[in-house]
Protein backbone atom coordinates (compact mmCIF):
# COMPACT_ATOMS: atom_id res chain seq x y z
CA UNK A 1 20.26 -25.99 -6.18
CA UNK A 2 23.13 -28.61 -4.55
CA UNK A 3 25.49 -27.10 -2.05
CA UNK A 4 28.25 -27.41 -5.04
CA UNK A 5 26.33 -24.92 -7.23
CA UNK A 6 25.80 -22.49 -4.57
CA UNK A 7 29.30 -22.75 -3.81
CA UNK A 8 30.33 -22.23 -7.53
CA UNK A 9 28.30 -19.40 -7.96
CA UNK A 10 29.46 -17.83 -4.63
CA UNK A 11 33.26 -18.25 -5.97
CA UNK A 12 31.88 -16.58 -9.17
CA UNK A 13 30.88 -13.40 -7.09
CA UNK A 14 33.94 -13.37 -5.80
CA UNK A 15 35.66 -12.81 -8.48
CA UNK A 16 33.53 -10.28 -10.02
CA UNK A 17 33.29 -8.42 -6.93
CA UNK A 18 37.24 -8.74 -6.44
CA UNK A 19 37.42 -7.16 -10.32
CA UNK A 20 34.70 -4.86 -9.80
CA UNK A 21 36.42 -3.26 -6.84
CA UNK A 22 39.36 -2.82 -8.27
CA UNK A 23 38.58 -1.15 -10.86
CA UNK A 24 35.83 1.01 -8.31
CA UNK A 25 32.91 0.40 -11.47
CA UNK A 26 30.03 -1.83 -9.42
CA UNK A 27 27.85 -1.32 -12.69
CA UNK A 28 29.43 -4.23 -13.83
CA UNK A 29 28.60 -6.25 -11.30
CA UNK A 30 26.34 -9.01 -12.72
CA UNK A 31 22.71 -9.52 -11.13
CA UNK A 32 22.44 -12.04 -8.39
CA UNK A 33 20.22 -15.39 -9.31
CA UNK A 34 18.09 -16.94 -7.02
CA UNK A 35 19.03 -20.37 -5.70
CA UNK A 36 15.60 -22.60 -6.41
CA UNK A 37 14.89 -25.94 -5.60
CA UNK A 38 15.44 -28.02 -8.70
CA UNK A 39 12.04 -28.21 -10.92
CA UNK A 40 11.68 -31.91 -11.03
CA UNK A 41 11.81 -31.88 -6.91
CA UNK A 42 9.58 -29.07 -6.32
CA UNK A 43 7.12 -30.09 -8.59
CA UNK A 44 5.71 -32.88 -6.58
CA UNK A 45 6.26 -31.08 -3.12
CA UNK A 46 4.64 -27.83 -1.49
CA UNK A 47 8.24 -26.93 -0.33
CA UNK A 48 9.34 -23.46 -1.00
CA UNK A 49 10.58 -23.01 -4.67
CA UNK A 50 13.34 -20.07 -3.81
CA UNK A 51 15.70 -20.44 -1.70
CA UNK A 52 17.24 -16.88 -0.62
CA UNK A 53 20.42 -15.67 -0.43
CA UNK A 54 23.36 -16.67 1.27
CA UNK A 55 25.27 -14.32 2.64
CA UNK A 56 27.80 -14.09 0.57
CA UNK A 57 25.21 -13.67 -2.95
CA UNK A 58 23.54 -11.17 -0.93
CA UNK A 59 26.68 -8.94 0.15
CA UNK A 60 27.82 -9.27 -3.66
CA UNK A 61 24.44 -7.79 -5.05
CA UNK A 62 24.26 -5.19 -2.31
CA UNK A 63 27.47 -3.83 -4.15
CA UNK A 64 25.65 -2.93 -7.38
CA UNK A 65 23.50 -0.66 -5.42
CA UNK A 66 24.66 3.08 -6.96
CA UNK A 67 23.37 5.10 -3.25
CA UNK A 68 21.78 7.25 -6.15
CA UNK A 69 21.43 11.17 -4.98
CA UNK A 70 17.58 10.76 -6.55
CA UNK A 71 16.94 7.19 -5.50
CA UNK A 72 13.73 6.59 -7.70
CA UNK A 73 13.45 3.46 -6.61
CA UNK A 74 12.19 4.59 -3.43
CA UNK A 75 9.16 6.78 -4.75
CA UNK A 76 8.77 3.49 -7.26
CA UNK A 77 7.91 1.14 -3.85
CA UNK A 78 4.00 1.96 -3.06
CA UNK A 79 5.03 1.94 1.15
CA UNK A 80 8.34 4.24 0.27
CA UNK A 81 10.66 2.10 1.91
CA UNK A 82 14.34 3.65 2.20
CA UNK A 83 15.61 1.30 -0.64
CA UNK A 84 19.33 2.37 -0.50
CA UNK A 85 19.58 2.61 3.08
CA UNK A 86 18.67 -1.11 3.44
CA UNK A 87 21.37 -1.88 0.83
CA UNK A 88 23.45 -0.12 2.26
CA UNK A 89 23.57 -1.82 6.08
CA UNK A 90 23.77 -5.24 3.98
CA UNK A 91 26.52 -4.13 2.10
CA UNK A 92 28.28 -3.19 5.65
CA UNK A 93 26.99 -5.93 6.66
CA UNK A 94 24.48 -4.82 9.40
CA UNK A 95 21.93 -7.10 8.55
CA UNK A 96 19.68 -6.75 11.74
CA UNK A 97 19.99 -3.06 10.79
CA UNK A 98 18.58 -3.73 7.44
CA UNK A 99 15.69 -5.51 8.61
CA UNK A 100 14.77 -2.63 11.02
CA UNK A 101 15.01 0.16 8.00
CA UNK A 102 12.57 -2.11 6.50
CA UNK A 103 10.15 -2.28 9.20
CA UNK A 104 9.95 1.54 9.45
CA UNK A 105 7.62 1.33 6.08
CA UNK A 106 6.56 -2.14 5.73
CA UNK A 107 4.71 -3.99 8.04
CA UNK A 108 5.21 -7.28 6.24
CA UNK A 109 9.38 -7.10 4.85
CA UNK A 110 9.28 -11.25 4.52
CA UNK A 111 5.81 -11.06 2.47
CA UNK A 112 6.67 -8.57 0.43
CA UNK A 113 10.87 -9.99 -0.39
CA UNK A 114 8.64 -12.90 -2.17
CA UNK A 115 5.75 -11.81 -3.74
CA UNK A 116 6.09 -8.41 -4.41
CA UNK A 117 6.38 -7.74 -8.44
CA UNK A 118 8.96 -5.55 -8.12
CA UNK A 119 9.82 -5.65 -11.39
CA UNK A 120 7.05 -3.19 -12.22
CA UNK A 121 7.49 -1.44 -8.97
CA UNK A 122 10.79 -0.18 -7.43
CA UNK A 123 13.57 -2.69 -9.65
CA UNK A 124 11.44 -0.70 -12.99
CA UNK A 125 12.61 2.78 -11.55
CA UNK A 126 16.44 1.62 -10.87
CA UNK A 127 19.07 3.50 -12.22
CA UNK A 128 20.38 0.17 -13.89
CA UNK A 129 17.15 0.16 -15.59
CA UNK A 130 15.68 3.59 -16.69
CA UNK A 131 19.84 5.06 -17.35
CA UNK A 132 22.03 2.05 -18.23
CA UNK A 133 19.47 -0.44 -19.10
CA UNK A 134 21.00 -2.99 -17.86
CA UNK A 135 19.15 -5.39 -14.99
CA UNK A 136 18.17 -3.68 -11.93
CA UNK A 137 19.57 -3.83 -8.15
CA UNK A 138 17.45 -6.87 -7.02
CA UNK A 139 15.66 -5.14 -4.45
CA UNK A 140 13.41 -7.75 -3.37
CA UNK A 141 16.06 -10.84 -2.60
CA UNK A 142 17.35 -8.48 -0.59
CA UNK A 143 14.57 -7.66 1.12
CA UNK A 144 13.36 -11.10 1.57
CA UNK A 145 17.55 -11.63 3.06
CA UNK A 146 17.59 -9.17 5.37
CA UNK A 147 13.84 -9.81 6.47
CA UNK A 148 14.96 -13.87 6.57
CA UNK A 149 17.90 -13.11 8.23
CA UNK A 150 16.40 -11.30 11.18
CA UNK A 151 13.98 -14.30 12.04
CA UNK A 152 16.52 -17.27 11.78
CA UNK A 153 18.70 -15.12 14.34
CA UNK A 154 15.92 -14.74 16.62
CA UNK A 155 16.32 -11.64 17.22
CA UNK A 156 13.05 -10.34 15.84
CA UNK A 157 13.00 -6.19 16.34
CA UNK A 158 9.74 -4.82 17.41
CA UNK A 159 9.29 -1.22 15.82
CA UNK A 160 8.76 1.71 18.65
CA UNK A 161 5.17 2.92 19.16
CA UNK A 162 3.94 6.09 20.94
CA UNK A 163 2.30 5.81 24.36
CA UNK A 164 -1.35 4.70 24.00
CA UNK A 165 -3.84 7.08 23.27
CA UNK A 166 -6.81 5.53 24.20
CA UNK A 167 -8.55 6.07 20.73
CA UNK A 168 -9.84 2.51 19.50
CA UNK A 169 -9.48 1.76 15.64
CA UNK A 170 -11.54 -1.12 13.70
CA UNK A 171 -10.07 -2.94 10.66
CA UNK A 172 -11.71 -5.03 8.70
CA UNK A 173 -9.59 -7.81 7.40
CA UNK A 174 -6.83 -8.90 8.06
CA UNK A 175 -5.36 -8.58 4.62
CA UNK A 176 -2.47 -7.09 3.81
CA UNK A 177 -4.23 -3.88 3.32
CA UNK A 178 -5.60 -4.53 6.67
CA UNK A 179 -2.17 -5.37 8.48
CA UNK A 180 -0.47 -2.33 6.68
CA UNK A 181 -2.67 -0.10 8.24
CA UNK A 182 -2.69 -1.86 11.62
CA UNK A 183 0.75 -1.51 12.19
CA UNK A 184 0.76 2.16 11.19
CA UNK A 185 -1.99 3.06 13.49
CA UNK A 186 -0.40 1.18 16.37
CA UNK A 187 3.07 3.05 15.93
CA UNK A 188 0.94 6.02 16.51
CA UNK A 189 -0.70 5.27 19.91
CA UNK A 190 -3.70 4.12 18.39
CA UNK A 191 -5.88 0.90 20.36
CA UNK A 192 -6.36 -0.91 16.84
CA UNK A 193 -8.67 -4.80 16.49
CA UNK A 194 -8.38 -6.32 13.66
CA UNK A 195 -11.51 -8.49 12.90
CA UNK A 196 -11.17 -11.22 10.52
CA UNK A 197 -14.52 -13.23 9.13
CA UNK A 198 -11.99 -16.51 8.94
CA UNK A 199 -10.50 -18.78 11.82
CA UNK A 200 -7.25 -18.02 10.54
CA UNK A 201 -5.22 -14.49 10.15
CA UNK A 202 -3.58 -13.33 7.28
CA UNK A 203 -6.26 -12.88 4.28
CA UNK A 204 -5.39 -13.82 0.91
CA UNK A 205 -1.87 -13.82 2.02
CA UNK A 206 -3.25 -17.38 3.57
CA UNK A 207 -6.17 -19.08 1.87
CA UNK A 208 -5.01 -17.28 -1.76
CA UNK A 209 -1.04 -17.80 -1.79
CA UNK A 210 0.19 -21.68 -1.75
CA UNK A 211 2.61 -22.38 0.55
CA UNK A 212 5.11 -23.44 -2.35
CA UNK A 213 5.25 -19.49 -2.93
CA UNK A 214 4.86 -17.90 0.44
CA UNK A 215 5.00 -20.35 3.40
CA UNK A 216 2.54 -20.37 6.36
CA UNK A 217 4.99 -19.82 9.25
CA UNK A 218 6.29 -16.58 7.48
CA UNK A 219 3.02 -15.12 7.34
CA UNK A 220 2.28 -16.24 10.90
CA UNK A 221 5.68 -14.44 12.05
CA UNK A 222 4.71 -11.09 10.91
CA UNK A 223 1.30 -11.37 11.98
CA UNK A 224 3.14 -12.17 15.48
CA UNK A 225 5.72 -8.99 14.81
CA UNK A 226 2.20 -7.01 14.58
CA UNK A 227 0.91 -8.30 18.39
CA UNK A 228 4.26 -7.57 19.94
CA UNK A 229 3.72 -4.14 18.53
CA UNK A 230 0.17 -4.23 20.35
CA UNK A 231 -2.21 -4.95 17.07
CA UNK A 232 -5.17 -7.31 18.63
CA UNK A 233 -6.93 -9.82 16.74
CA UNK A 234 -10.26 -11.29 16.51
CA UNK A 235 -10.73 -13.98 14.08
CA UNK A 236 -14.59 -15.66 13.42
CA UNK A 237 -16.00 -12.34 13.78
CA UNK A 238 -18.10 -11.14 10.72
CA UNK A 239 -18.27 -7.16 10.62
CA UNK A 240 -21.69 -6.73 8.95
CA UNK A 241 -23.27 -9.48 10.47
CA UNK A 242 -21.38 -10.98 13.77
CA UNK A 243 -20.57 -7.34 14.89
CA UNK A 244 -22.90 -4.29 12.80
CA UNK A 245 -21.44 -1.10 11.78
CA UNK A 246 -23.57 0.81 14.58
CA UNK A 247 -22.28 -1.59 17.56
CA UNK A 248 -18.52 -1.29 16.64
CA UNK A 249 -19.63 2.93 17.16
CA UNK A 250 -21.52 1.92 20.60
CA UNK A 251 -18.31 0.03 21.50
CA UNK A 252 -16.39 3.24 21.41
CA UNK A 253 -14.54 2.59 17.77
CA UNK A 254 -13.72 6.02 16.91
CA UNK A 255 -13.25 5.34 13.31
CA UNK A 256 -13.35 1.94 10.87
CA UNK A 257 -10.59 0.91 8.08
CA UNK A 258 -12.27 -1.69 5.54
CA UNK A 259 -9.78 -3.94 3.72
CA UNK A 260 -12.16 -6.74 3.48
CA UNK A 261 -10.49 -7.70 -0.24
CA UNK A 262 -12.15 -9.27 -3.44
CA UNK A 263 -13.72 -12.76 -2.61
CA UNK A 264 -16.73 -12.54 -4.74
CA UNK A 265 -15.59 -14.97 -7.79
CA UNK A 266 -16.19 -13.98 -11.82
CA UNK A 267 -16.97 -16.44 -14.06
CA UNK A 268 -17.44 -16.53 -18.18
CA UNK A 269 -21.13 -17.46 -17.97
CA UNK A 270 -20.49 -20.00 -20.88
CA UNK A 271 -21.82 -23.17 -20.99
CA UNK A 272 -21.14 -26.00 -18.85
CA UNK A 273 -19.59 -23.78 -15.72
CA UNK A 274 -22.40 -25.79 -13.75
CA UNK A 275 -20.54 -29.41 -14.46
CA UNK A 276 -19.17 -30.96 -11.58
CA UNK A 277 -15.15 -30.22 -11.63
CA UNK A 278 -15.70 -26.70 -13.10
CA UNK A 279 -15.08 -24.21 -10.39
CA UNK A 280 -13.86 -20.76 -9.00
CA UNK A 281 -10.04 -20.01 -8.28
CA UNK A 282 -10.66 -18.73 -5.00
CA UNK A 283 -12.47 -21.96 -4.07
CA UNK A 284 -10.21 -24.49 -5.12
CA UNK A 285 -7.17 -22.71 -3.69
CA UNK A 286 -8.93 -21.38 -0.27
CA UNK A 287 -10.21 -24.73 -0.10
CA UNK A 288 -6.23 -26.38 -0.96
CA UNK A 289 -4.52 -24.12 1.83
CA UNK A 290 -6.79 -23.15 4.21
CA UNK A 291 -8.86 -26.22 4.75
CA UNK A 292 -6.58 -29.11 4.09
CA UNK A 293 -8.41 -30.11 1.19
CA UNK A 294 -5.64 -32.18 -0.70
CA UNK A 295 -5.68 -34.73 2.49
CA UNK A 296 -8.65 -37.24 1.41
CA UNK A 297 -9.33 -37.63 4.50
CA UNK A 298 -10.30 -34.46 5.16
CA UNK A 299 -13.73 -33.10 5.92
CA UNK A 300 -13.42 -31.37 2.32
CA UNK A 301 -11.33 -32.97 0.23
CA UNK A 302 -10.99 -31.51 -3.34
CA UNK A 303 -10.93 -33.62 -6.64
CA UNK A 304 -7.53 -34.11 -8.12
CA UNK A 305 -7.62 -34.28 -11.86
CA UNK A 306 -5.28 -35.50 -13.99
CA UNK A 307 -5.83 -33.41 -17.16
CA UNK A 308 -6.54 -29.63 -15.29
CA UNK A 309 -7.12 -26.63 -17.06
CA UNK A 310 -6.93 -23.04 -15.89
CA UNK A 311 -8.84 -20.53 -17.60
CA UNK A 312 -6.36 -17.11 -16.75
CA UNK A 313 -3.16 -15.64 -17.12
CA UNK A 314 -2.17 -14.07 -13.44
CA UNK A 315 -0.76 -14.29 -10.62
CA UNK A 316 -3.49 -16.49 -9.09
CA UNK A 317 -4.04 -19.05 -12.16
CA UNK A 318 -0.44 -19.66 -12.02
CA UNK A 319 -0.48 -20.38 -8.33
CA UNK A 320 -3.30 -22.72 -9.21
CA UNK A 321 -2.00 -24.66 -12.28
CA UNK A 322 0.96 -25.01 -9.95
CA UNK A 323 -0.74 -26.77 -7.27
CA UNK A 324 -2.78 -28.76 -9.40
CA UNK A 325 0.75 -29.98 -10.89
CA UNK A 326 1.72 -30.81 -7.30
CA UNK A 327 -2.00 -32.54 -6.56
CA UNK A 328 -0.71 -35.52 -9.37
CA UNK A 329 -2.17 -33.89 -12.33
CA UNK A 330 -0.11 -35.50 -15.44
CA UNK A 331 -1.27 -32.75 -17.56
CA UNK A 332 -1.80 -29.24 -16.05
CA UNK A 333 -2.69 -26.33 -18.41
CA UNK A 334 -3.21 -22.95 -19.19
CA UNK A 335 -5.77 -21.50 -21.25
CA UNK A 336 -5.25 -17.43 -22.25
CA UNK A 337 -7.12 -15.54 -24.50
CA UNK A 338 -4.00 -13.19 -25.09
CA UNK A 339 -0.49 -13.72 -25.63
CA UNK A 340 2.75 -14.85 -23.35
CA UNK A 341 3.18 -11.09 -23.27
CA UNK A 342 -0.09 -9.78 -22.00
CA UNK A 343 -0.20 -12.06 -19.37
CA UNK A 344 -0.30 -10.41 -16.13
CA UNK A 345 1.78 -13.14 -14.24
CA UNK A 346 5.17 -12.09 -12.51
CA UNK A 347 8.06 -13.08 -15.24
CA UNK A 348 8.79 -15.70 -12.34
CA UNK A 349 5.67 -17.35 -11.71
CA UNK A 350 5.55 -17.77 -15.61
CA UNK A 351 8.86 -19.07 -16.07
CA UNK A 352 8.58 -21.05 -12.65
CA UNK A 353 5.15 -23.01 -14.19
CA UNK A 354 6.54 -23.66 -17.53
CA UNK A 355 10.18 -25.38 -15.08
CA UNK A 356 7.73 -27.85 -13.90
CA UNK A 357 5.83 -28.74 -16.86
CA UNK A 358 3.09 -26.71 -17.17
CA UNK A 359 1.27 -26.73 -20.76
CA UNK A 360 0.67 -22.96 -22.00
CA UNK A 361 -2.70 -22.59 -24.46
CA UNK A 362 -2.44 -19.24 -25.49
CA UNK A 363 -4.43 -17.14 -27.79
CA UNK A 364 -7.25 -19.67 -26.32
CA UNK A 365 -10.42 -18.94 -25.17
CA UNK A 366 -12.98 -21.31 -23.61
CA UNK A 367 -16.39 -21.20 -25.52
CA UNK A 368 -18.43 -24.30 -23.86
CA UNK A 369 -17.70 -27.11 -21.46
CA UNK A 370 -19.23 -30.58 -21.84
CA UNK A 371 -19.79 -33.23 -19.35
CA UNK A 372 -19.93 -37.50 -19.22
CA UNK A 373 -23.17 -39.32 -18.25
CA UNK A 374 -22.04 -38.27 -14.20
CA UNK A 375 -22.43 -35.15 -15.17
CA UNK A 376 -18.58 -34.32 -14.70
CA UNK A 377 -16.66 -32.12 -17.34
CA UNK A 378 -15.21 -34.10 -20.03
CA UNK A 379 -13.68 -32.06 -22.27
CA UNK A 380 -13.89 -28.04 -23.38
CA UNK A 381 -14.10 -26.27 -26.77
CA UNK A 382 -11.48 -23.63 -27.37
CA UNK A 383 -11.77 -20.88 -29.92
CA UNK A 384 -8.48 -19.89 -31.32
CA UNK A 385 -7.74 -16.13 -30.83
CA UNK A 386 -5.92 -13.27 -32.40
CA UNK A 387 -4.67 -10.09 -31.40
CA UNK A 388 -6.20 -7.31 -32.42
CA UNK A 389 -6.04 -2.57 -31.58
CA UNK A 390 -5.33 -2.10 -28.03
CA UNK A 391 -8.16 -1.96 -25.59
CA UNK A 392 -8.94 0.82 -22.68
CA UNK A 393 -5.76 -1.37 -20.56
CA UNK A 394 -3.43 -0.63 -23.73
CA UNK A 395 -3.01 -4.26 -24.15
CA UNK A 396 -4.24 -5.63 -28.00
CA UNK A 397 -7.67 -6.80 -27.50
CA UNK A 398 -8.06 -10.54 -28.35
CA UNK A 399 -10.23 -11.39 -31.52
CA UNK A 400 -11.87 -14.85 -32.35
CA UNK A 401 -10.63 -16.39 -35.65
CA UNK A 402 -13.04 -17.00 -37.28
CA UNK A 403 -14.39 -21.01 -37.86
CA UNK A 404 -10.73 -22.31 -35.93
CA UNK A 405 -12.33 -23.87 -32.44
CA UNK A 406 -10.48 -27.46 -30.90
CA UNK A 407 -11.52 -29.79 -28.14
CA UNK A 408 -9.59 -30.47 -25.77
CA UNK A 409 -10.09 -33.20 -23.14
CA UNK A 410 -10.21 -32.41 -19.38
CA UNK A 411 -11.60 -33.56 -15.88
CA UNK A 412 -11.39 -30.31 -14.40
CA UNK A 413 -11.27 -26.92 -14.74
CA UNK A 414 -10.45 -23.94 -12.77
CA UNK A 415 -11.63 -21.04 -13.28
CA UNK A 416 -9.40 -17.34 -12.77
CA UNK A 417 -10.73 -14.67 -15.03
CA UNK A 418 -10.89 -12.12 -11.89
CA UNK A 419 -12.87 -11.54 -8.82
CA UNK A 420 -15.01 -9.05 -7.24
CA UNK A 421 -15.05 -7.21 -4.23
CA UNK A 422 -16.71 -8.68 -1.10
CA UNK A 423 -20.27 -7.32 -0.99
CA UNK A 424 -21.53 -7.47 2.93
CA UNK A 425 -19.35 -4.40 3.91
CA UNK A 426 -21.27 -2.11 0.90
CA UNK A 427 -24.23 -4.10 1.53
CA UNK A 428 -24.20 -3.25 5.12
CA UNK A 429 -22.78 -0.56 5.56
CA UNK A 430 -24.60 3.06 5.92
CA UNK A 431 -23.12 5.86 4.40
CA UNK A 432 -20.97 4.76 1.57
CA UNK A 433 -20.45 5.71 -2.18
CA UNK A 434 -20.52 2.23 -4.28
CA UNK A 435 -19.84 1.83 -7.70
CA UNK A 436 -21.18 -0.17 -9.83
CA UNK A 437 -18.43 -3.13 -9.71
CA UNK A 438 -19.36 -3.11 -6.08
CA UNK A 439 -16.14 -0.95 -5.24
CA UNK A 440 -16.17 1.21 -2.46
CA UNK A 441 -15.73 5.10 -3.64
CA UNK A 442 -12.68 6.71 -1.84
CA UNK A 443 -10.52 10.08 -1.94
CA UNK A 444 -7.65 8.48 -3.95
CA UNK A 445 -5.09 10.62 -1.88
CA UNK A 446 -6.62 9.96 1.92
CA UNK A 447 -8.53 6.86 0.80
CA UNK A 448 -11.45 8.18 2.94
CA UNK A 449 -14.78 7.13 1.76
CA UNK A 450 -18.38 9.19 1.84
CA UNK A 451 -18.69 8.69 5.48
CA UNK A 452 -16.03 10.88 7.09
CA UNK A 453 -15.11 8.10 9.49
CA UNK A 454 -14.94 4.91 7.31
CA UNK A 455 -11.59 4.83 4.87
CA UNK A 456 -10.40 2.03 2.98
CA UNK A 457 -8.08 0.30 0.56
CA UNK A 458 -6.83 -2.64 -1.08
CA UNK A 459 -9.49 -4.85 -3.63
CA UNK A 460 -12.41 -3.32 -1.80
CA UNK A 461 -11.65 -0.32 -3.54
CA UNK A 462 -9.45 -1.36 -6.08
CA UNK A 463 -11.64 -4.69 -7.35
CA UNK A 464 -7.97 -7.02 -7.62
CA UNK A 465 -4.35 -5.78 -7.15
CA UNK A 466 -1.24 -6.61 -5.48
CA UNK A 467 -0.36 -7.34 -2.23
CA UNK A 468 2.42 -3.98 -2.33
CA UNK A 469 -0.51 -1.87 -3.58
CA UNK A 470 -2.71 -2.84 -1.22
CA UNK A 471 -0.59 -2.35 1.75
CA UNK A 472 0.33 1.07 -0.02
CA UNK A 473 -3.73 2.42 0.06
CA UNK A 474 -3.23 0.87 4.02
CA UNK A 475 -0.15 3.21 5.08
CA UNK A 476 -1.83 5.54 2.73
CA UNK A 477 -4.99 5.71 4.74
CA UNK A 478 -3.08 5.09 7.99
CA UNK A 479 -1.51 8.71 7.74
CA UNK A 480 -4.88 10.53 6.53
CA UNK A 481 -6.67 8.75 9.33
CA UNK A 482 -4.49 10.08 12.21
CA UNK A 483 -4.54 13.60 10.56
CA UNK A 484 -8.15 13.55 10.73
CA UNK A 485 -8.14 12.44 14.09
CA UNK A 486 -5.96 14.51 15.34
CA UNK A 487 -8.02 17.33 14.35
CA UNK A 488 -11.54 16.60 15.80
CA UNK A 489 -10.45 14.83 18.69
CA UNK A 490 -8.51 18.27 19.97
C-alpha cells in the first residue's frame, strides 16, 4: 500500500473514531484492514505480504474492543492469553506493556499475530461476532503490533523465571509445540534442552512457512527471547538415534516432552506419483526455505515449472502454489476435490493466492499423471467432482461425476493432501500407546502419554493442526508436567 493510502485510511479512522467517541458507541467503529504490499509486487518477491499496523490503525481498532465482563475471546485462544488486557494497554497506548501481557501466555506473540487463524479461534468467540454479528475485534493485528512494536524499539522484555531448580527437561523439537512448552517449563525453574534433528531451530515454523508469510528473522527473535529466558538448544541431534531414549534418562533428564510434528508425507497412490516433477509438499517447501533450493546454484536446487499444480486446499498448498507463483511459474494452480467453502485455508491465504493470480480447480480430483519420453510429468487427468451427505468432518463428501474427466497440461506437481506423524520417536521409543495413524496416545487434559514420564503434543499426537493448537497441547502439558513433578520429586 503507498504512503498516500495509509495516510488516507489513517484520516478515515480519525474521523470515525472522532464520531464514535462522541457519541461513546465504539460498536460502530469499522474493522481495521491490513496494509499489504500491492499483489502485482509481491507476487514476484518473497517480501512480506502484510504490512502491520501503524500506530495510529492500531490505536483506532483497539477502541472497538468492548473490555467484555465474560471476555470469551480469551477461553476461545488455545494459550488463554488476556485478550482485553492487551487491548487495553494499546488503546492507552502502553505498547511495551502490551507486548509483555502477551508474553505471560505465549511464547511466540510475533508468530502467532501472523499465522494464527484466529478467525476460528478467539475473533469467532468476540462479542462483535457471536452478539452483534458484526466483524470481530481484530485480535491478531494487534497482536502481531504490539509484538512488532516491542522488537523495532529494542527493548525486547524477557519474562521472569523462578530460581533454577536443578531438574533437567528434554524436548523434542523445536516446534512450536516444542517452544511453547520450553518457555513454560523455564518460567518454572526447570533446566529445559531442546533437541532439534535439523541444523536450524524453529520446526515447521522454518522449513514449512515461506518467508513471504512469516519471515526468518521473526522466528529467529523469539527463538532468541526463549535463550534469554534460559531455554538451551541443540540442533543436529536426532533423539531416537543420535541421543536414545535410555541415555537422555542416564544423563539425568527427569522427564521428556515430544513435539517432534508430522513430517511423514501422504500421497494419493494414483498413477504417475513416481514421474519426475511429482512430489511431496513438505519436500518442495523444506527444500525452498530451508535449503536454498530456488538459487540454481545451490547444492539442491529445485525445478521451477511453469504450469504447477497443487493437489490440496490448506494452509500448506496455498503457501506452496504461492511460492511456485514467485519461482516464475506463468500458470500456478489449485486442484480441490471440494468446494471454495470446504477448503481448510485461512480466508486470507485464499484470498491472498487468488490477488496474485493463482488458478483455483475446484471440485477436481487428480485420477492419473502421465509423463514425456524423459520420464517427466506432462500433463494430469482430473475427474470432475460433486458434493455429496456430509462425511464424519461434517463437510459434504465429494462424489465423482460420473464419465466428466479433463486433461490438463503440467510440468509439475505438488503434492498436499496431508501428512503423518514422524515415526522414529514411536518407533523408538519404549513405553508408548500408538495408534494406528502412528499418533502418539495421550491424556487429552495432561497430554501425558502411557509412560508416566513422556507427555506430548502438537502433530505427534494430533497427526496435522495449527501452530496455536499446538503450542496450546505445549502450555497444556507444561502445567501437568510440573504438577507431576512436583509431586514425586518431594
Amino acid at each position: 500500500m503507498s504512503d498516500y493510502l495509509q495516510a488516507e485510511r489513517a484520516q478515515e479512522w480519525r474521523e470515525a473514531l472522532r464520531k464514535s467517541m462522541k457519541n461513546k458507541d465504539r460498536t460502530n467503529l469499522p474493522r481495521v484492514k491490513m496494509p499489504e504490499v500491492d499483489p502485482e509486487v509481491r507476487s514476484h518477491t518473497y517480501d512480506e505480504v502484510n504490512r502491520g499496523l501503524t500506530v495510529e490503525l492500531a490505536i483506532g481498532e483497539s477502541h472497538r474492543c468492548l473490555d467484555c465482563v465474560d471476555p470469551t475471546c480469551i477461553t476461545g485462544c488455545p494459550v488463554e492469553i488476556n485478550i482485553p488486557k492487551f487491548i487495553k494497554n494499546i488503546e492507552r497506548g502502553e505498547f511495551l506493556e502490551a507486548a509483555r501481557t502477551l508474553k505471560e501466555s505465549s511464547a511466540l506473540p510475533a508468530v502467532c499475530g501472523r499465522v494464527c487463524p484466529q478467525e476460528r479461534q478467539c475473533e469467532s468467540q468476540c462479542f462483535y461476532t457471536l452478539k452483534l454479528k458484526k466483524e470481530p475485534v481484530a485480535i491478531g493485528h494487534l497482536e502481531r503490533f504490539a509484538a512488532d512494536y516491542e522488537r523495532m524499539s529494542g527493548q525486547l522484555s524477557v519474562p521472569p523465571t523462578a530460581p533454577p531448580n536443578g531438574i533437567r527437561i528434554a524436548v523434542v523439537g523445536s516446534g512450536p509445540a516444542g517452544l511453547a512448552f520450553a518457555g513454560d517449563m523455564v518460567k518454572q525453574g526447570y533446566d529445559v534442552t531442546v533437541f532439534e534433528a535439523l541444523h536450524e531451530l524453529g520446526g515447521v515454523l522454518r522449513y514449512g512457512i515461506p518467508e513471504f508469510r512469516l519471515p526468518n528473522d521473526i522466528v529467529d527473535i523469539e527463538i532468541e527471547g526463549l535463550r534469554k529466558m534460559g531455554v538451551k538448544f541443540e540442533t543436529n541431534c536426532i533423539i531416537g538415534k543420535t541421543i536414545s531414549q535410555e541415555e537422555l534418562r542416564e544423563e539425568g533428564y527427569k522427564a521428556i516432552f515430544v513435539g517432534s510434528g508430522a513430517g511423514l508425507p501422504n500421497f494419493m497412490n494414483i498413477p504417475g506419483e513416481n514421474l519426475i516433477g511429482v512430489m511431496s509438499c513438505n519436500e518442495y517447501l523444506t527444500r525452498i526455505n530451508l535449503m536454498q533450493a530456488a538459487d540454481p546454484e545451490s547444492d539442491t536446487p529445485v525445478y521451477m515449472g511453469k504450469k504447477v499444480a497443487v493437489i490440496g486446499g490448506g494452509n500448506t498448498a496455498m503457501d506452496a502454489v504461492r511460492t511456485a507463483r514467485r519461482l516464475g511459474a506463468e500458470k500456478a494452480m489449485i486442484i480441490y476435490r471440494r468446494s471454495e467453502e470446504e477448503m481448510p485455508a485461512r480466508i486470507e491465504e485464499v484470498k491472498h493466492a487468488k490477488e496474485e493470480g493463482i488458478d483455483f480447480y475446484t471440485l477436481h480430483n487428480p485420477l492419473r499423471y502421465e509423463g514425456d519420453e524423459r520420464g517427466r510429468v506432462q500433463r494430469m487427468l482430473l475427474q470432475r467432482m460433486e458434493l455429496g451427505a456430509p462425511d464424519q468432518s461434517g463437510r459434504r463428501r465429494p462424489v465423482p461425476v460420473e464419465g466428466d474427466t479433463v486433461w490438463l497440461e503440467v510440468d509439475e506437481v505438488i503434492v498436499s493432501v496431508g501428512v503423518s506423524p514422524n515415526p522414529l520417536i514411536p518407533q523408538s521409543f519404549s513405553g508408548l500407546e500408538v495408534t494406528g495413524w502412528g499418533t502418539i496416545v495421550v491424556n487429552q487434559e495432561t497430554m501425558q502419554s502411557a509412560d508416566e514420564m513422556i507427555y506430548a503434543g502438537g502433530d505427534i499426537v494430533r497427526g496435522g493442526a495449527t501452530v496455536i493448537l499446538a503450542m496450546g497441547d505445549g502450555r497444556k502439558a507444561a502445567k501437568a508436567m510440573h504438577q507431576h513433578l512436583q509431586q514425586t520429586e518431594s
